[in-house]
Protein backbone atom coordinates (compact mmCIF):
# COMPACT_ATOMS: atom_id res chain seq x y z
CA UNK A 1 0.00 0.00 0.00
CA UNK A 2 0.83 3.61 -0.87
CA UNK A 3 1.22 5.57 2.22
CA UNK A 4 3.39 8.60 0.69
CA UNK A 5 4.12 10.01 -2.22
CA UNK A 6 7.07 8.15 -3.88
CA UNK A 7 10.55 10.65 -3.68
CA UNK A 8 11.35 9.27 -7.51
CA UNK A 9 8.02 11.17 -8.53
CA UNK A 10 9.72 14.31 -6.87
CA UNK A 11 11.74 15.68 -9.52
CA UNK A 12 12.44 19.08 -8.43
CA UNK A 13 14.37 20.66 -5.56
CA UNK A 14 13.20 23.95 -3.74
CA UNK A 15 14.90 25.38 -0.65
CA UNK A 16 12.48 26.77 2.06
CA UNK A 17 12.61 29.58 4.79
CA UNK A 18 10.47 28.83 7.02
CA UNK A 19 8.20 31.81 8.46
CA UNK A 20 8.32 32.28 11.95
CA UNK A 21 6.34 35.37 12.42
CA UNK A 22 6.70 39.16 12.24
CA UNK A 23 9.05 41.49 14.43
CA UNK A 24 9.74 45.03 14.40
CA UNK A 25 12.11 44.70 11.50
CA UNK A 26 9.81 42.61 9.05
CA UNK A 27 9.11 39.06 8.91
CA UNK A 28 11.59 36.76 10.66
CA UNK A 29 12.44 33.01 8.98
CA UNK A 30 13.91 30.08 10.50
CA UNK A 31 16.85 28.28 9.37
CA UNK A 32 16.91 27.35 5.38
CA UNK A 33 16.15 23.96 4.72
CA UNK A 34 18.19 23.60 1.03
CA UNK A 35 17.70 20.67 -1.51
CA UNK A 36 13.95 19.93 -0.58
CA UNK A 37 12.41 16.82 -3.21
CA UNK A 38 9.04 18.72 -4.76
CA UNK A 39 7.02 18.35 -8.19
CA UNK A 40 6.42 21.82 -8.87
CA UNK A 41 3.97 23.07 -11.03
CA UNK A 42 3.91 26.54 -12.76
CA UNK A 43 0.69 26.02 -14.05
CA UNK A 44 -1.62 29.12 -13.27
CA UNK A 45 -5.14 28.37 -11.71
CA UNK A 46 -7.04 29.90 -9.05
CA UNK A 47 -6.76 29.71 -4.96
CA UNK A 48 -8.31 31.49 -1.96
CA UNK A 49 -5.53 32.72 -0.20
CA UNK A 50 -6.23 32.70 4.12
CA UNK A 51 -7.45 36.57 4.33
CA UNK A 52 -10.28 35.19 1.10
CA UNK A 53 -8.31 36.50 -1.72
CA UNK A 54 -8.57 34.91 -5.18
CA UNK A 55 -5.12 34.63 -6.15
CA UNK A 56 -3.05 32.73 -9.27
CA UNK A 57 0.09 31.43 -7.80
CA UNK A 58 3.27 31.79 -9.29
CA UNK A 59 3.90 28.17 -8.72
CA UNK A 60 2.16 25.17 -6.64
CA UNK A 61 4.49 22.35 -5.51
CA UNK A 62 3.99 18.71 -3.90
CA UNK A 63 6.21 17.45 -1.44
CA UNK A 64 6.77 14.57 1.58
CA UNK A 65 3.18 14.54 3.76
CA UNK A 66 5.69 16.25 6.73
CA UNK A 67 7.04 19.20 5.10
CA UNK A 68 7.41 21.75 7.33
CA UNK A 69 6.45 24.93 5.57
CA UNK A 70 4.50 27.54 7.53
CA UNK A 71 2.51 30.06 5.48
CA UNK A 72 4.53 33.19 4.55
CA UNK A 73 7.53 30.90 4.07
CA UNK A 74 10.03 32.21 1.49
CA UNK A 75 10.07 29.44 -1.36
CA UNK A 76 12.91 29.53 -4.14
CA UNK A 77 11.78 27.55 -7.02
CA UNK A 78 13.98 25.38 -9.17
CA UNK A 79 14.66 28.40 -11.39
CA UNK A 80 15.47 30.85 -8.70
CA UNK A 81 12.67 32.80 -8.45
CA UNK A 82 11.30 33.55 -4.96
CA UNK A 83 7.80 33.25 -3.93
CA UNK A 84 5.35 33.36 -0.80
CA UNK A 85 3.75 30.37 0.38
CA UNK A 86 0.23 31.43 0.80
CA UNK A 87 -1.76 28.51 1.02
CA UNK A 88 -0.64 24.81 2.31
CA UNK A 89 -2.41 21.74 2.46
CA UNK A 90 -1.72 18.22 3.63
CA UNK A 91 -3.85 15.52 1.63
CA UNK A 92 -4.23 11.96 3.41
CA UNK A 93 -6.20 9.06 3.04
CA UNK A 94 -5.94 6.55 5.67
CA UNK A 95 -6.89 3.15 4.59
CA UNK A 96 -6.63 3.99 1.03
CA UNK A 97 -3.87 2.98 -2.04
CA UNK A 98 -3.05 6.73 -2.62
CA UNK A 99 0.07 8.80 -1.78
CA UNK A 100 0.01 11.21 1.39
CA UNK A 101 1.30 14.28 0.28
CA UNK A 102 1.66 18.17 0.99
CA UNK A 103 0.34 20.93 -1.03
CA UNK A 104 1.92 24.41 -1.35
CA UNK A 105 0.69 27.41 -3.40
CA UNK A 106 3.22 30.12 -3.85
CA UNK A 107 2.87 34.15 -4.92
């Protein structure tokens, strides 16, 4: 049984700064986590963003069910360009033959 998505199926690497929150000098990131295993796709369609925006992403990306990417994480994509993670969402289904995975949408 499929209980994650398969790491040969994740193609791409992205690095990730992890958003920690906001401080008097701007928003503050944790450490970078480099050479993360993603799909990305730069295909545009629609999302609600968290504050009900209707937004195109630049870029949406699969990864490993545990990713750890906060939203307003700082994403660089495999071509270098930098984006926002502004929505993220972790698919399971217990019990069934399909790959756990997480979901990140990036402006």
């Amino acid at each position: 049984m499929v209980t994650r998505v398969p790491a040969v199926l994740l193609r791409h690497r992205i690095r990730i700064e992890p958003y920690l929150g906001d401080s008097a000098y701007g928003p503050r990131y944790g450490p970078t986590v480099e050479d993360v295993p993603a799909q990305v796709d730069t295909s545009p369609r629609m999302v609600r963003a968290p504050d009900g925006r209707e937004v195109t992403p630049a870029a949406t990306f699969i990864a490993a069910p545990d990713l750890d990417c906060p939203l307003g994480s700082r994403i660089t994509l495999p071509g270098g360009r930098t984006a926002t993670a502004i929505t993220v969402a972790r698919h399971t289904a217990p019990g069934l033959p399909v790959p756990a995975c997480t979901e990140v949408s990036c402006e």
